[in-house]
PDB file of N, CA and C in Angstrom:
ATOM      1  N   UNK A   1       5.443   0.000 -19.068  1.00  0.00           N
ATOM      2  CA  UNK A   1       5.306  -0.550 -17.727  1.00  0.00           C
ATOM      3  C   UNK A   1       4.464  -1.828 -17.730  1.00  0.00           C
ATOM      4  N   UNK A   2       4.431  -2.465 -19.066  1.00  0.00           N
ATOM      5  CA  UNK A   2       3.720  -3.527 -19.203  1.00  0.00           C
ATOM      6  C   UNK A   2       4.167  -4.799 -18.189  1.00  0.00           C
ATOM      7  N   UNK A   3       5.068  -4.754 -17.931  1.00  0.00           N
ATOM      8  CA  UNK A   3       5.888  -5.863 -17.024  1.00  0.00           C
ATOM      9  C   UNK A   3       6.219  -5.600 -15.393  1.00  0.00           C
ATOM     10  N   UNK A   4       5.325  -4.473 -15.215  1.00  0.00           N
ATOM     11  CA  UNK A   4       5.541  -3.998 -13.857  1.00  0.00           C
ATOM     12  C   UNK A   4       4.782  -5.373 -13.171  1.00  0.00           C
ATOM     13  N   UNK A   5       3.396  -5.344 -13.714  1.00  0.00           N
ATOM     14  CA  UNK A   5       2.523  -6.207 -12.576  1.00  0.00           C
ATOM     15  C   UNK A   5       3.376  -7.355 -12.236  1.00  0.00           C
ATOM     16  N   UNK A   6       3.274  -8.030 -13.543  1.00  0.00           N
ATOM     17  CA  UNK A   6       4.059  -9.229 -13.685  1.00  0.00           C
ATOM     18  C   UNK A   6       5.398  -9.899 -13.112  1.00  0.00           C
ATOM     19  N   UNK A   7       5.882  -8.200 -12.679  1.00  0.00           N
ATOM     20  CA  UNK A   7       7.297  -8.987 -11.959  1.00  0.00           C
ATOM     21  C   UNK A   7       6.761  -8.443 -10.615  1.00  0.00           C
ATOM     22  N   UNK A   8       6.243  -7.914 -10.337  1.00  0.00           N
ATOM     23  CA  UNK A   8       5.389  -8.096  -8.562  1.00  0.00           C
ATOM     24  C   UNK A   8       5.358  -9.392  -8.354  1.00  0.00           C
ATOM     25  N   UNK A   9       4.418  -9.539  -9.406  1.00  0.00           N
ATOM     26  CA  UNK A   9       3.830 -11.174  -8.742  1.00  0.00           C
ATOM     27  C   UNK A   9       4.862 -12.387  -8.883  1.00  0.00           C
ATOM     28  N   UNK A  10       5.482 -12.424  -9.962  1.00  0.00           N
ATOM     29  CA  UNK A  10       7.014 -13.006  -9.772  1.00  0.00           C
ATOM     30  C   UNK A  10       7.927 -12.899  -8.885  1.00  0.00           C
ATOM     31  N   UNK A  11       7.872 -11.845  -8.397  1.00  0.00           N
ATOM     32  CA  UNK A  11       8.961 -11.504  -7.229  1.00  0.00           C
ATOM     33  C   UNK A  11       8.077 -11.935  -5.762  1.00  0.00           C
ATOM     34  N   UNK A  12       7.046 -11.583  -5.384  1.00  0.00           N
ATOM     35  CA  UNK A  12       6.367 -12.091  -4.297  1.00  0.00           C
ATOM     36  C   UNK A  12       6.397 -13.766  -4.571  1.00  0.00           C
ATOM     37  N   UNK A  13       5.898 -14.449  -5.406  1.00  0.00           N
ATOM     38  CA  UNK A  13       5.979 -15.544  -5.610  1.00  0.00           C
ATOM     39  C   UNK A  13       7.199 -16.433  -5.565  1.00  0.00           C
ATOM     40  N   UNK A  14       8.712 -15.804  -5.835  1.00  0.00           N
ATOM     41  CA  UNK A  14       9.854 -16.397  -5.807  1.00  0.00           C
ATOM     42  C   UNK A  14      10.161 -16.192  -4.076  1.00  0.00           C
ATOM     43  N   UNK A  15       9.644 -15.653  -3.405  1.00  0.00           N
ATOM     44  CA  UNK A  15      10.184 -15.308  -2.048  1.00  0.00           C
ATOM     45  C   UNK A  15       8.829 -15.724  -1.164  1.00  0.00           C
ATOM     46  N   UNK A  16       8.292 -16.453  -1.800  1.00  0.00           N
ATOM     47  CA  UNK A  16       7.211 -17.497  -1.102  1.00  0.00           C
ATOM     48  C   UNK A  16       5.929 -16.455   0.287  1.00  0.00           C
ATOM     49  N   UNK A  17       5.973 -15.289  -0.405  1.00  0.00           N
ATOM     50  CA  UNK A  17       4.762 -13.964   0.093  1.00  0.00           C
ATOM     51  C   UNK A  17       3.514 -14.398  -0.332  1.00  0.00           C
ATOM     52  N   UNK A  18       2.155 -13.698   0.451  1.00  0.00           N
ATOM     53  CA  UNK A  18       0.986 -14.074  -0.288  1.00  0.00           C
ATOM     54  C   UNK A  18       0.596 -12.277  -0.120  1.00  0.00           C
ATOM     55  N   UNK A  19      -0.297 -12.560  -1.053  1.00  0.00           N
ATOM     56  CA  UNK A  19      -0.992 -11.035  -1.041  1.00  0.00           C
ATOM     57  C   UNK A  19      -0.921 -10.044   0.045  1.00  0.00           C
ATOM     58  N   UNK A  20      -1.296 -11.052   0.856  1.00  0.00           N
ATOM     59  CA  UNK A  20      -2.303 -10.327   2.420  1.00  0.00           C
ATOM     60  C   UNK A  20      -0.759  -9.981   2.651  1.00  0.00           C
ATOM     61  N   UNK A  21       0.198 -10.382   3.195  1.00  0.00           N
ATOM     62  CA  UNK A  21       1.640 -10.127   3.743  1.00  0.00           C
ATOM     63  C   UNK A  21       1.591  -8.554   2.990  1.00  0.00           C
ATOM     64  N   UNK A  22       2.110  -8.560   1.372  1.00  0.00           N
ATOM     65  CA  UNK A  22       2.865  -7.894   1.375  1.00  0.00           C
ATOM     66  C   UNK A  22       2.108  -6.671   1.528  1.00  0.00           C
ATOM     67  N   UNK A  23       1.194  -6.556   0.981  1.00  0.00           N
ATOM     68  CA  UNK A  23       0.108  -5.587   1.539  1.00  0.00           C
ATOM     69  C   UNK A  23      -0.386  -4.921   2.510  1.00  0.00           C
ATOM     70  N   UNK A  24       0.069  -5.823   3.679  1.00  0.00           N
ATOM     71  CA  UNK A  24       0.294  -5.275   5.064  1.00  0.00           C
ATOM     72  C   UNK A  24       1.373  -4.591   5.367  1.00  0.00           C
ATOM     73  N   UNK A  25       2.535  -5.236   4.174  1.00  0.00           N
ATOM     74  CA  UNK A  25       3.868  -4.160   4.508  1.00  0.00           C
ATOM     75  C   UNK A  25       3.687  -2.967   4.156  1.00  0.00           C
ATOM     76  N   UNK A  26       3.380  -2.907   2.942  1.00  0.00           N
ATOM     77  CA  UNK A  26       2.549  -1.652   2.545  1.00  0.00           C
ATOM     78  C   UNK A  26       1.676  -0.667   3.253  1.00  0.00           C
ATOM     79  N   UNK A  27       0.839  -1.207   3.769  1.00  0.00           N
ATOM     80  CA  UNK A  27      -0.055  -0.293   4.656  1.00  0.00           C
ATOM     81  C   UNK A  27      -1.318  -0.255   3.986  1.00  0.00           C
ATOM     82  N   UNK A  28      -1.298  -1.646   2.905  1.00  0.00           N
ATOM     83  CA  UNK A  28      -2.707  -1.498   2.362  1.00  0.00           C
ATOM     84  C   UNK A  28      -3.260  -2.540   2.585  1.00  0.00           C
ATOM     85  N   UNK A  29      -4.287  -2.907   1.909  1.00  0.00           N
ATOM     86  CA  UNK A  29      -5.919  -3.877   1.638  1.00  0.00           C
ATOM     87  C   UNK A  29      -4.616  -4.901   0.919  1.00  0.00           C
ATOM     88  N   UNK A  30      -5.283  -6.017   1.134  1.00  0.00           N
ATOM     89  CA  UNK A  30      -4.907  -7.509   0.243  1.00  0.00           C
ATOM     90  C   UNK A  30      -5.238  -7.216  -1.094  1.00  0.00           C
ATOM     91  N   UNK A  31      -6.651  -7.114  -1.110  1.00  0.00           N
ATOM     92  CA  UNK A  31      -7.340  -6.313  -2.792  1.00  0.00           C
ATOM     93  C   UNK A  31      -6.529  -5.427  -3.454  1.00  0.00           C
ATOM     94  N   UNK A  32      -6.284  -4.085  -2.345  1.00  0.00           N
ATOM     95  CA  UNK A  32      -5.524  -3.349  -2.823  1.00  0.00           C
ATOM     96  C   UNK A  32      -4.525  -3.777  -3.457  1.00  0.00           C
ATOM     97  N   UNK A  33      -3.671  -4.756  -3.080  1.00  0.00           N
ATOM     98  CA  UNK A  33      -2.104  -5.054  -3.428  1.00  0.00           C
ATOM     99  C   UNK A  33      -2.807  -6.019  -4.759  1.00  0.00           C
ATOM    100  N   UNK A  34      -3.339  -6.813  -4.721  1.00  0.00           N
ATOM    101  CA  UNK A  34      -4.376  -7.425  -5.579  1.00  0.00           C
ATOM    102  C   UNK A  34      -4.559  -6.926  -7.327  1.00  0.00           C
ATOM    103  N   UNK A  35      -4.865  -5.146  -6.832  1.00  0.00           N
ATOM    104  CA  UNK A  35      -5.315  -4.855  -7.837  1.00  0.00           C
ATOM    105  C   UNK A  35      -3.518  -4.332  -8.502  1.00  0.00           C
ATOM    106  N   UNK A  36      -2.950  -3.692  -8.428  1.00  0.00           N
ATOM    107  CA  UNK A  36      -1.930  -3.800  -8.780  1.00  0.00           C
ATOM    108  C   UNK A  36      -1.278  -5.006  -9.365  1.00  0.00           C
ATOM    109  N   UNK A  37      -1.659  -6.011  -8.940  1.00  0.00           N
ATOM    110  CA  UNK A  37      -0.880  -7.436  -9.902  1.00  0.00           C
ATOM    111  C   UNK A  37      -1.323  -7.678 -10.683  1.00  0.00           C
ATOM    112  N   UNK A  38      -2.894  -7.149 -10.983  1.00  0.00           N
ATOM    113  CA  UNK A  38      -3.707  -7.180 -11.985  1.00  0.00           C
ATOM    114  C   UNK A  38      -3.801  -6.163 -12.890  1.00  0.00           C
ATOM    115  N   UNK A  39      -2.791  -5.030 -12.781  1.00  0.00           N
ATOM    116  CA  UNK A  39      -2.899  -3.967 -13.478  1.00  0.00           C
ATOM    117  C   UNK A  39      -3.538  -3.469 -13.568  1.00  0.00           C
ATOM    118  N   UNK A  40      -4.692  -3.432 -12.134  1.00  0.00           N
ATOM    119  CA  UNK A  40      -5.795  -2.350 -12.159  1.00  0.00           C
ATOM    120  C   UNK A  40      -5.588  -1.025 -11.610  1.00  0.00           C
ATOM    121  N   UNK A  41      -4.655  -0.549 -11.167  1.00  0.00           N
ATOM    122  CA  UNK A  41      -4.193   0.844 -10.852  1.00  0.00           C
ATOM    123  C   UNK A  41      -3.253   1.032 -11.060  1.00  0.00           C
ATOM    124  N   UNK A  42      -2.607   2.129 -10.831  1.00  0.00           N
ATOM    125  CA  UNK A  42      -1.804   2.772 -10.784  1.00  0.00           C
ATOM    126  C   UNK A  42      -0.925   2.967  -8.975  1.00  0.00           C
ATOM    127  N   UNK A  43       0.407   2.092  -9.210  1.00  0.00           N
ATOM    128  CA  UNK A  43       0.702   2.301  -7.846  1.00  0.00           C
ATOM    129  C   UNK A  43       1.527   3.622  -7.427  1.00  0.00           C
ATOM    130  N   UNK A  44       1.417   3.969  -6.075  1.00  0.00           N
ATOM    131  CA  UNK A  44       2.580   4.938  -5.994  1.00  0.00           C
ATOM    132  C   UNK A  44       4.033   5.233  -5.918  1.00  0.00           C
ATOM    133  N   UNK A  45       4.587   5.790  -6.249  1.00  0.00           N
ATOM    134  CA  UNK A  45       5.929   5.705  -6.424  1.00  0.00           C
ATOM    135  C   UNK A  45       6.579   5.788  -4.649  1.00  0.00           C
ATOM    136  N   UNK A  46       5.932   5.817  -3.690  1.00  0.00           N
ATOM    137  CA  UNK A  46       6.579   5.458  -2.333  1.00  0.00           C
ATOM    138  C   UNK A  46       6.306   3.750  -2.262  1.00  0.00           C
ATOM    139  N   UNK A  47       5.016   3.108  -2.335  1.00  0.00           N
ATOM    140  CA  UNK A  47       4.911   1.534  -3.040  1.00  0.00           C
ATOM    141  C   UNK A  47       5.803   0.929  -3.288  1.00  0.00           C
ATOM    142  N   UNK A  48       6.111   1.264  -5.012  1.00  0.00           N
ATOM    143  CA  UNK A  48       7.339   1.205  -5.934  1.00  0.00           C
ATOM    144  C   UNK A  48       8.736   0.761  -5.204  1.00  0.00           C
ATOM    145  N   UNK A  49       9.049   1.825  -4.204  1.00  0.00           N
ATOM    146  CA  UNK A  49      10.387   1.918  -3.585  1.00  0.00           C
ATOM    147  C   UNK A  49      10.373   1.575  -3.056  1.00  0.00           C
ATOM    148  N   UNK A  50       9.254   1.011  -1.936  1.00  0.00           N
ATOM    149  CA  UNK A  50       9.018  -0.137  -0.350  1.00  0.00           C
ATOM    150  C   UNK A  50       9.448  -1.712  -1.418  1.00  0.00           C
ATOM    151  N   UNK A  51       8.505  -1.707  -2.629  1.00  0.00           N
ATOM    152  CA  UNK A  51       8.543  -2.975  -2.770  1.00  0.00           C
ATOM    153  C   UNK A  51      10.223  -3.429  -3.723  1.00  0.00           C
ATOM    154  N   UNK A  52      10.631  -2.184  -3.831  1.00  0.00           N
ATOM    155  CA  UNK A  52      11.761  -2.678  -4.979  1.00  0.00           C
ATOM    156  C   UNK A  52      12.741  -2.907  -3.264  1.00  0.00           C
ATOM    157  N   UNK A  53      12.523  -2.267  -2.672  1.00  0.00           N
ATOM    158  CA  UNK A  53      13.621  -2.687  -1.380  1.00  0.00           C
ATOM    159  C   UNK A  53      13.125  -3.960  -0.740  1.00  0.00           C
ATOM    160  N   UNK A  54      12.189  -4.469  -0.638  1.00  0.00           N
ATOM    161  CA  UNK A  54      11.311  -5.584   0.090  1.00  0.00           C
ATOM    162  C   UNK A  54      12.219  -7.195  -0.527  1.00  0.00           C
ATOM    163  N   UNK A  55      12.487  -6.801  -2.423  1.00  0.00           N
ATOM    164  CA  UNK A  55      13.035  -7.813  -2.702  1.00  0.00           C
ATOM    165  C   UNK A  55      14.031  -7.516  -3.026  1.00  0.00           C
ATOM    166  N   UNK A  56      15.491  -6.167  -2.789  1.00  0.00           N
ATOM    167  CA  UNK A  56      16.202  -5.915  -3.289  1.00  0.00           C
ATOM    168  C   UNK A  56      16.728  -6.094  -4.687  1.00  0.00           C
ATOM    169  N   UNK A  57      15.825  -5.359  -5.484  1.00  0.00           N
ATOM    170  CA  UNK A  57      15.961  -4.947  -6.947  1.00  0.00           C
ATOM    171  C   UNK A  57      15.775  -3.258  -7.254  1.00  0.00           C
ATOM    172  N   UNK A  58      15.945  -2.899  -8.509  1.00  0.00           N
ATOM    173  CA  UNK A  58      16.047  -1.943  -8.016  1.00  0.00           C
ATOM    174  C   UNK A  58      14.760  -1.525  -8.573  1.00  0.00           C
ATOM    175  N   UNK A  59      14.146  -0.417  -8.558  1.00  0.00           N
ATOM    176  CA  UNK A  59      12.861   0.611  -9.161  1.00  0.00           C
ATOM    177  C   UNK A  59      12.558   0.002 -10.882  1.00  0.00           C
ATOM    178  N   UNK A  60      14.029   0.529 -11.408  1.00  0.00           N
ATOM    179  CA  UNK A  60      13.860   0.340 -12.655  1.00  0.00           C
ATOM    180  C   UNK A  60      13.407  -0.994 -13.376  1.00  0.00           C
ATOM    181  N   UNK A  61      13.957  -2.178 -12.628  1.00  0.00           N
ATOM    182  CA  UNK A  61      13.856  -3.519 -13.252  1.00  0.00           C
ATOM    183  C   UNK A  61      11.989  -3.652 -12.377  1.00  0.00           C
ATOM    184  N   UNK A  62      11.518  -3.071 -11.451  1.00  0.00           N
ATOM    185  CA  UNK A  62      10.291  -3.527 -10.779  1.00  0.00           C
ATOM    186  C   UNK A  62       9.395  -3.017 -11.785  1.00  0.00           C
ATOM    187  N   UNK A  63      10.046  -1.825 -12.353  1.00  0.00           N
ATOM    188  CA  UNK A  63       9.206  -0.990 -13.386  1.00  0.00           C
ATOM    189  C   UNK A  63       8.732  -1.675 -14.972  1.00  0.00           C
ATOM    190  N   UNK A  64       9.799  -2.096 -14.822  1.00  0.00           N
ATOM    191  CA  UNK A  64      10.089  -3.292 -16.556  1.00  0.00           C
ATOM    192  C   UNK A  64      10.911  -2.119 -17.313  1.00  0.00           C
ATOM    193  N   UNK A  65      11.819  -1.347 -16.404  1.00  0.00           N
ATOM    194  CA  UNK A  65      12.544  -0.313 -17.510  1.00  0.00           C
ATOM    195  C   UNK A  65      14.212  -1.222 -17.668  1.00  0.00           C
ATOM    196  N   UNK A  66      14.414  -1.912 -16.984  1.00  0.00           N
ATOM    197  CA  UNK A  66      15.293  -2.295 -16.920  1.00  0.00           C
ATOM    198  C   UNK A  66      15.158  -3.769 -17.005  1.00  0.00           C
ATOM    199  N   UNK A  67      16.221  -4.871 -17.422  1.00  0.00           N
ATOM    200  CA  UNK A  67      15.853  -6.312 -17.433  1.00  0.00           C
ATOM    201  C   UNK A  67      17.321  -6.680 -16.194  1.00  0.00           C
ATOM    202  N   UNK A  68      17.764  -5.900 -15.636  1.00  0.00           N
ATOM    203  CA  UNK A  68      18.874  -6.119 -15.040  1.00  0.00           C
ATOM    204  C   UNK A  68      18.356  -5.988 -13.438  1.00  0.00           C
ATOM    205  N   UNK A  69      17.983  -6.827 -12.464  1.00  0.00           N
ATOM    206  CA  UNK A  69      17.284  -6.681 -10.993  1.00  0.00           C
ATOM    207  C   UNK A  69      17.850  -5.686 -10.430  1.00  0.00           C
ATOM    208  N   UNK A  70      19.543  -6.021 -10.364  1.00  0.00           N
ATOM    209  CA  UNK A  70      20.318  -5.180  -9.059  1.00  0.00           C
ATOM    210  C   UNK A  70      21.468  -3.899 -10.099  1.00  0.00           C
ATOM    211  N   UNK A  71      20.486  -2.973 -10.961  1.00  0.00           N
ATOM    212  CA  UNK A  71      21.182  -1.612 -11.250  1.00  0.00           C
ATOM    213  C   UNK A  71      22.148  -0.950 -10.225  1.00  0.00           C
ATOM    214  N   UNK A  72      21.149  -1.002  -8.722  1.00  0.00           N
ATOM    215  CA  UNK A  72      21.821  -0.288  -8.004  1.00  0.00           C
ATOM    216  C   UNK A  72      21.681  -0.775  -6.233  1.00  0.00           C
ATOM    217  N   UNK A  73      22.149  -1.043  -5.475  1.00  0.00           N
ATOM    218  CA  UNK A  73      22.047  -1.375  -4.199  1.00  0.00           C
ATOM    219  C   UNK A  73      21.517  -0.935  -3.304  1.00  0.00           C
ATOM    220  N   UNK A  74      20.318  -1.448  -2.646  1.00  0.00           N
ATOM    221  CA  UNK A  74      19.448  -1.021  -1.979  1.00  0.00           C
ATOM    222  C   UNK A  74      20.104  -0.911  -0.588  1.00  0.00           C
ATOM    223  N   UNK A  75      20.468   0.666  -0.120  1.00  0.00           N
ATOM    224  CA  UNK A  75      21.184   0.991   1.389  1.00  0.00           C
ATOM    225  C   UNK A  75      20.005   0.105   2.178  1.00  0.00           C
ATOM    226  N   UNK A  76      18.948  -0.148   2.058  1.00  0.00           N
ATOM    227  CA  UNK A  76      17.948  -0.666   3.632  1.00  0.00           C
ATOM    228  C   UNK A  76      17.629  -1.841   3.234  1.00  0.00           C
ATOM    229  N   UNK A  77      18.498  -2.652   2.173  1.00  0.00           N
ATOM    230  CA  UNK A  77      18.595  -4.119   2.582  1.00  0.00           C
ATOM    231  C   UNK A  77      19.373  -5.040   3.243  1.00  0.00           C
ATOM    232  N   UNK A  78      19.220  -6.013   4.050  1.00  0.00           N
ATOM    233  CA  UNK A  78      19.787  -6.126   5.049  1.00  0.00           C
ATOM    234  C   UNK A  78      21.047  -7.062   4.691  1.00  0.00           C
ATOM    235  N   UNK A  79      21.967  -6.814   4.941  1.00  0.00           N
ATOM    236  CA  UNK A  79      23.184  -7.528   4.923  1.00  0.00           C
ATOM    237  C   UNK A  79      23.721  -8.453   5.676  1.00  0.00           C
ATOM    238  N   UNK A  80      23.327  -8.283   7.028  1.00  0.00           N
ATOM    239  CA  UNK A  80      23.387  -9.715   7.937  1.00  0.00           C
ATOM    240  C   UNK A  80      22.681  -9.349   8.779  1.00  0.00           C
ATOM    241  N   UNK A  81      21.747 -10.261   9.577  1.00  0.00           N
ATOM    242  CA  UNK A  81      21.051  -9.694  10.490  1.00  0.00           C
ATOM    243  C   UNK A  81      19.797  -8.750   9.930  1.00  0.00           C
ATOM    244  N   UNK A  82      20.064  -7.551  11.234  1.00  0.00           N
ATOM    245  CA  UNK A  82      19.388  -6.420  11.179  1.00  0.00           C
ATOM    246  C   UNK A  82      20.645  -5.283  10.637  1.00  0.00           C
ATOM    247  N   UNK A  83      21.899  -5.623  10.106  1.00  0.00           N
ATOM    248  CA  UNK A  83      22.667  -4.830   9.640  1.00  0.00           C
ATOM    249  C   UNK A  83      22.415  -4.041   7.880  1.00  0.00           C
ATOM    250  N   UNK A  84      22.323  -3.040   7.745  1.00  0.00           N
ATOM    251  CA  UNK A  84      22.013  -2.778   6.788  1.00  0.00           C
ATOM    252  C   UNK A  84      22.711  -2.166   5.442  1.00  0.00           C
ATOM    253  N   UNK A  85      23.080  -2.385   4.042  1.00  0.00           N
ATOM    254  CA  UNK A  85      24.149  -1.823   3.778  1.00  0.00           C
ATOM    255  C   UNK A  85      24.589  -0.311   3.852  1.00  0.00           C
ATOM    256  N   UNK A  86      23.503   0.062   4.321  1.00  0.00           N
ATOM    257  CA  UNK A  86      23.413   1.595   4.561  1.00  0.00           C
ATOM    258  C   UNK A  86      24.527   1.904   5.633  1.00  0.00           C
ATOM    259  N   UNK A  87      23.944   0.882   6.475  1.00  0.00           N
ATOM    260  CA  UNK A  87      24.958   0.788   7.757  1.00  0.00           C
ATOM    261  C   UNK A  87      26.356   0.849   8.206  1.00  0.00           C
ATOM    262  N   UNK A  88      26.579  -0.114   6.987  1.00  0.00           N
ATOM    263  CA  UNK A  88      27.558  -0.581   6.359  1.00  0.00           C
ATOM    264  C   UNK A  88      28.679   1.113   6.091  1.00  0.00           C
ATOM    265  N   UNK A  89      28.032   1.558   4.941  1.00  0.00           N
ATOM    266  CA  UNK A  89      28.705   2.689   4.370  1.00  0.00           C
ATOM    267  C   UNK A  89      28.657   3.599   5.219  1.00  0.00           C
ATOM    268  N   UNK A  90      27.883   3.936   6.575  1.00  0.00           N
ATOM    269  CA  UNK A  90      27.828   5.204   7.214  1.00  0.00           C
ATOM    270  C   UNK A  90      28.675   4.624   8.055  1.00  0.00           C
ATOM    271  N   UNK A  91      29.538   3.292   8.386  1.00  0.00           N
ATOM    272  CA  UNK A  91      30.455   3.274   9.160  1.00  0.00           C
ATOM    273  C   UNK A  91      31.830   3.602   8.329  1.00  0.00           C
ATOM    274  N   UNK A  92      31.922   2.969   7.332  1.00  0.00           N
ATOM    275  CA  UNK A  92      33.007   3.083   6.531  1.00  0.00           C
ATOM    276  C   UNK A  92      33.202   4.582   6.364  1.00  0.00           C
ATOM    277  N   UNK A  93      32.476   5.483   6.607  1.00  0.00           N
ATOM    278  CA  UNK A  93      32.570   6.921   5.949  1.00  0.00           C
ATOM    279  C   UNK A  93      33.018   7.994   7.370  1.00  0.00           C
ATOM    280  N   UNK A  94      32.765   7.115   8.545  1.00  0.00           N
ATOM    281  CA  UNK A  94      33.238   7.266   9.544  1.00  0.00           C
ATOM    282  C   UNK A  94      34.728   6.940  10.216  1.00  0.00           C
ATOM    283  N   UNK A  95      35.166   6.143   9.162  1.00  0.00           N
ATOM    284  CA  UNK A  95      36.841   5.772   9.486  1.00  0.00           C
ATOM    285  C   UNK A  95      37.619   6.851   9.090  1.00  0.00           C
ATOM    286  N   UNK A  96      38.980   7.081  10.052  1.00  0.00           N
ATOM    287  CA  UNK A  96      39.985   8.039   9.120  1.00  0.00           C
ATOM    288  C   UNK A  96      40.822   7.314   7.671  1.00  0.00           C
ATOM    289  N   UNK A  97      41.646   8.196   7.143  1.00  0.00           N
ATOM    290  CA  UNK A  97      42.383   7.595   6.341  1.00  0.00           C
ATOM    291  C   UNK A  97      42.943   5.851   6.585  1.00  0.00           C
ATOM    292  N   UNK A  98      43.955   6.385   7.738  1.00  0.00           N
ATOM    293  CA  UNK A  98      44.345   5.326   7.938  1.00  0.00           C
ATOM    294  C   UNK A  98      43.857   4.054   7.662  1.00  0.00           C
ATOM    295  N   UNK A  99      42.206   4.275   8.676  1.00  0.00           N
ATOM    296  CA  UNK A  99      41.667   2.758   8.876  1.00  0.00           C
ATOM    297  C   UNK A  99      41.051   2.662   7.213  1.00  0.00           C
ATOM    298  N   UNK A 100      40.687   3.399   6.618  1.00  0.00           N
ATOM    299  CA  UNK A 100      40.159   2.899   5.370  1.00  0.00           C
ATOM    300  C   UNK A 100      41.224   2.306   4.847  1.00  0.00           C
ATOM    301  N   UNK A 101      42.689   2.520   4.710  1.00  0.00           N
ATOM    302  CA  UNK A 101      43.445   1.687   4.222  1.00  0.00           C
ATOM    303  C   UNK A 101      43.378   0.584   4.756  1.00  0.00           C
ATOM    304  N   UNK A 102      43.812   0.574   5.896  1.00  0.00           N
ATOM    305  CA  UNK A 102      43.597  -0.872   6.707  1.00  0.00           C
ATOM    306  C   UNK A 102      42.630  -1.967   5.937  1.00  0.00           C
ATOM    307  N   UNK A 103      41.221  -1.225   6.061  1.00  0.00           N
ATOM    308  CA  UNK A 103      39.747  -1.992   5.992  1.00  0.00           C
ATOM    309  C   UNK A 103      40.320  -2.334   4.287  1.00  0.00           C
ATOM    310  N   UNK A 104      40.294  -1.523   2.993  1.00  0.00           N
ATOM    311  CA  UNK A 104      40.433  -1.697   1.963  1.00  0.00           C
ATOM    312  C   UNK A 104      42.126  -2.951   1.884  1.00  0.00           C
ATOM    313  N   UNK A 105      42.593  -2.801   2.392  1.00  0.00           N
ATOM    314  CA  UNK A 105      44.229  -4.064   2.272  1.00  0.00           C
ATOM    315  C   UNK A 105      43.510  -5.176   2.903  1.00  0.00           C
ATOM    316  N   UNK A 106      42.484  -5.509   3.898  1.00  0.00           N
ATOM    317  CA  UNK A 106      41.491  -6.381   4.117  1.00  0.00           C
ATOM    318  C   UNK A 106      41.048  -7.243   3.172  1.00  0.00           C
ATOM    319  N   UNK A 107      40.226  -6.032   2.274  1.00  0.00           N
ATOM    320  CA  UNK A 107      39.182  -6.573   1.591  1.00  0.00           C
ATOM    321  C   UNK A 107      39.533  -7.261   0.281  1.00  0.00           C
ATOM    322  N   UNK A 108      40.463  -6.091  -0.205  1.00  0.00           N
ATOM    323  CA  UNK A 108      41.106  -6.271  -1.234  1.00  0.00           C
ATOM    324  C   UNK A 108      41.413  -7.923  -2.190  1.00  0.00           C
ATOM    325  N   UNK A 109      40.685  -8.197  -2.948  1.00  0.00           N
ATOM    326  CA  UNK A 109      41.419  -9.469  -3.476  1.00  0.00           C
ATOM    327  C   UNK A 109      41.468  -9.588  -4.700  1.00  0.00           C
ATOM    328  N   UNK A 110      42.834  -9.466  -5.518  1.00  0.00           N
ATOM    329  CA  UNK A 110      43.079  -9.233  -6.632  1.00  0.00           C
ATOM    330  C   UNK A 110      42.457 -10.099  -7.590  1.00  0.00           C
ATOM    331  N   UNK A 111      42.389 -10.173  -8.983  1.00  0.00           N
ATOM    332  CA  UNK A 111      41.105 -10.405  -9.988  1.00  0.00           C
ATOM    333  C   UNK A 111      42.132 -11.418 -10.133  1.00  0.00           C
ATOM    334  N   UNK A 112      41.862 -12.578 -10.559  1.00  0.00           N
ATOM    335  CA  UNK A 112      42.145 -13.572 -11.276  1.00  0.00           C
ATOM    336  C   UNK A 112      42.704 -13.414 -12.750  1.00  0.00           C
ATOM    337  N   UNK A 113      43.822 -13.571 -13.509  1.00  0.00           N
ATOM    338  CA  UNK A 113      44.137 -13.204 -15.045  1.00  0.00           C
ATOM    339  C   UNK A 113      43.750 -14.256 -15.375  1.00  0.00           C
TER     340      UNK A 113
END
């Protein structure tokens, strides 16, 4: 987890955050968030999952287990708006057959050879 701190502060820093912000998203101290970039604690794994959704990456790459950001798609990041992809799929899962065909002959766009 040597690369945990390090991509905090990379990731707050690429999305132009300062301490005090994200720390407030959190529900903590500036210090607090502070000491974590500094690898002075140990954060919690509810933290972890606020902040891997905050910049949509996933756990694993925030962790340094992974070098790949987007493993997996964060349902409570926002897709347009206040729309969320969560949103997204709990409507789609709400269509009958039919309309999923519909929606999928939509979307559909064949791969390039």
């Amino acid at each position: 987890m040597d690369k945990f701190h390090t991509r905090m502060r990379m990731l707050r820093e690429q999305f132009g955050l300062s301490q005090e912000y994200v720390g407030s998203k959190l529900g903590i101290s500036q210090q607090a968030y502070s000491n974590y970039e500094m690898d002075k604690g140990e954060i919690s794994v509810k933290h972890a999952v606020e902040l891997a959704g905050m910049y949509n990456v996933s756990t694993d790459y925030l962790l340094g287990i992974s070098d790949e950001p987007q493993d997996v798609v964060c349902l409570d990041a926002e897709f347009v708006g206040d729309l969320t992809f969560g949103n997204i799929v709990d409507r789609l899962l709400k269509l009958n057959e039919e309309e999923r065909k519909k929606m999928m002959d939509y979307l559909y766009v064949p791969e390039e050879a």
